[in-house]
C-alpha atoms as a PDB file:
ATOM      1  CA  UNK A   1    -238.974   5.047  49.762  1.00  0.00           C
ATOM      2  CA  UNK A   2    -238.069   2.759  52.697  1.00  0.00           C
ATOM      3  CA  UNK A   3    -236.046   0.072  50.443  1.00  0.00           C
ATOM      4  CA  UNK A   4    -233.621   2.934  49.638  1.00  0.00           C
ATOM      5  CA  UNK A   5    -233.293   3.624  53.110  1.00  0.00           C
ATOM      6  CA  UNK A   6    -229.339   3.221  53.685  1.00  0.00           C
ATOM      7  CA  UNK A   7    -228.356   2.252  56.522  1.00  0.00           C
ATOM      8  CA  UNK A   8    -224.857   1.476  57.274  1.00  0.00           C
ATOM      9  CA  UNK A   9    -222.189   3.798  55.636  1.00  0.00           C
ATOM     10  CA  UNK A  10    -221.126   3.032  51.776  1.00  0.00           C
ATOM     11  CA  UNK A  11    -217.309   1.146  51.149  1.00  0.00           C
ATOM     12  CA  UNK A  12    -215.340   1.055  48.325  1.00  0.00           C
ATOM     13  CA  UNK A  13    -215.736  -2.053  46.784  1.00  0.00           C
ATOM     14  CA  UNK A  14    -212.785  -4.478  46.270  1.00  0.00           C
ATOM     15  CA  UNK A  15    -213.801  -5.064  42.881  1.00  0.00           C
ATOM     16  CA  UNK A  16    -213.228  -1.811  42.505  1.00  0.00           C
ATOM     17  CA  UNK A  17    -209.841  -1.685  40.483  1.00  0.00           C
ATOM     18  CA  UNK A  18    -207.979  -0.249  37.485  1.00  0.00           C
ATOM     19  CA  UNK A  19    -205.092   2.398  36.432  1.00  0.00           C
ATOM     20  CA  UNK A  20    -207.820   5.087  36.425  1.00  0.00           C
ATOM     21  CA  UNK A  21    -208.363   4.330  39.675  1.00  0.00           C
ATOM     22  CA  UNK A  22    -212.472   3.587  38.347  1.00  0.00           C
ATOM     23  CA  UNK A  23    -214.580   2.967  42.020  1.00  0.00           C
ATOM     24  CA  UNK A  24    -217.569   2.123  43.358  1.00  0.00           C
ATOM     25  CA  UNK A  25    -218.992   2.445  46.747  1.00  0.00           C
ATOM     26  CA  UNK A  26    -221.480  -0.722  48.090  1.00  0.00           C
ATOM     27  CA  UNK A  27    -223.947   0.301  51.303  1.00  0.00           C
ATOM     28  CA  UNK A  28    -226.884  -1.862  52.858  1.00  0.00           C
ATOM     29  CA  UNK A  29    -230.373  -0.885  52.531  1.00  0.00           C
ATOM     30  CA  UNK A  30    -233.035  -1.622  55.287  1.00  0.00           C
ATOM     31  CA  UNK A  31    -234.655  -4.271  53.256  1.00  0.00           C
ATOM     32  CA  UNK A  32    -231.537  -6.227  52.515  1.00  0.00           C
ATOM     33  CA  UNK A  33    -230.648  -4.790  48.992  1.00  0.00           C
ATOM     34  CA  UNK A  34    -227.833  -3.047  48.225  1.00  0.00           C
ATOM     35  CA  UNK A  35    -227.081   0.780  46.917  1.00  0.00           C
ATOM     36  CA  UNK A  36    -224.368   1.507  44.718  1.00  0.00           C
ATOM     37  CA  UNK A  37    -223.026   4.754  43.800  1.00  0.00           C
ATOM     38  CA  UNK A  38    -219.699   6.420  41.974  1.00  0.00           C
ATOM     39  CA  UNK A  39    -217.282   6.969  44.752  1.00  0.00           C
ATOM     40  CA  UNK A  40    -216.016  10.048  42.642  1.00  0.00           C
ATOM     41  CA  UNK A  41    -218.955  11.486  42.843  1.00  0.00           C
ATOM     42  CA  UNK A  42    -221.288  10.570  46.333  1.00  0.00           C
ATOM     43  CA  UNK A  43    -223.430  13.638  46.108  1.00  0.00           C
ATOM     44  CA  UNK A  44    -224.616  11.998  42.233  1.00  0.00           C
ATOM     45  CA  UNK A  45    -226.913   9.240  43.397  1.00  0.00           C
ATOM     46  CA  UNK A  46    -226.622   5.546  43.665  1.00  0.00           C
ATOM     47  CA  UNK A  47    -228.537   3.065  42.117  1.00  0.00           C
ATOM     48  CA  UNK A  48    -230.087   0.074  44.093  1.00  0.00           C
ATOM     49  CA  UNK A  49    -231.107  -3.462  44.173  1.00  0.00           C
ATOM     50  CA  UNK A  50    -231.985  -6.598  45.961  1.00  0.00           C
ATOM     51  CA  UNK A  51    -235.018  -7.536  48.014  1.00  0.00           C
ATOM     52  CA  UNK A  52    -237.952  -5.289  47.928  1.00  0.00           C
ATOM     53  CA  UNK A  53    -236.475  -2.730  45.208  1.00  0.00           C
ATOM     54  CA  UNK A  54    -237.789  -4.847  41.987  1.00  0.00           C
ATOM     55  CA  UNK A  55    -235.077  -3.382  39.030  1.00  0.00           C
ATOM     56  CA  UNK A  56    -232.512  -1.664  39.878  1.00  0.00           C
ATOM     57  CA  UNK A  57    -233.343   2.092  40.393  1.00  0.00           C
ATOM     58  CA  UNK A  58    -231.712   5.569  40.593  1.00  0.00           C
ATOM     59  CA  UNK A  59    -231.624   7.564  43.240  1.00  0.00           C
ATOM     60  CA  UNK A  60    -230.467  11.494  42.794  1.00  0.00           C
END
């Protein structure tokens, strides 16, 4: 689906914080929204949001 397309690379987030170290990474999507996904595990998925995407979704 275009809205899930990401385009620029995903960053940790500096929210991100914690003794377990618990992260997220935070990319763009080509419609404005945002994709978020565990940065422990990239190749699980991401979730997105933000214009064009309605709810938030999963992507695996």
């Amino acid at each position: 689906m275009k809205h899930q397309q990401i385009v620029t690379e995903f960053k940790k987030s500096t929210a991100s914080q914690g003794a377990a170290q618990d992260c997220v990474e935070v990319a763009h999507t080509a419609d404005g929204g945002r994709a978020v996904r565990d940065s422990k595990n990239p190749a699980g998925g991401f979730s997105s949001s933000g214009p064009g995407t309605g709810p938030p979704s999963s992507t695996v």
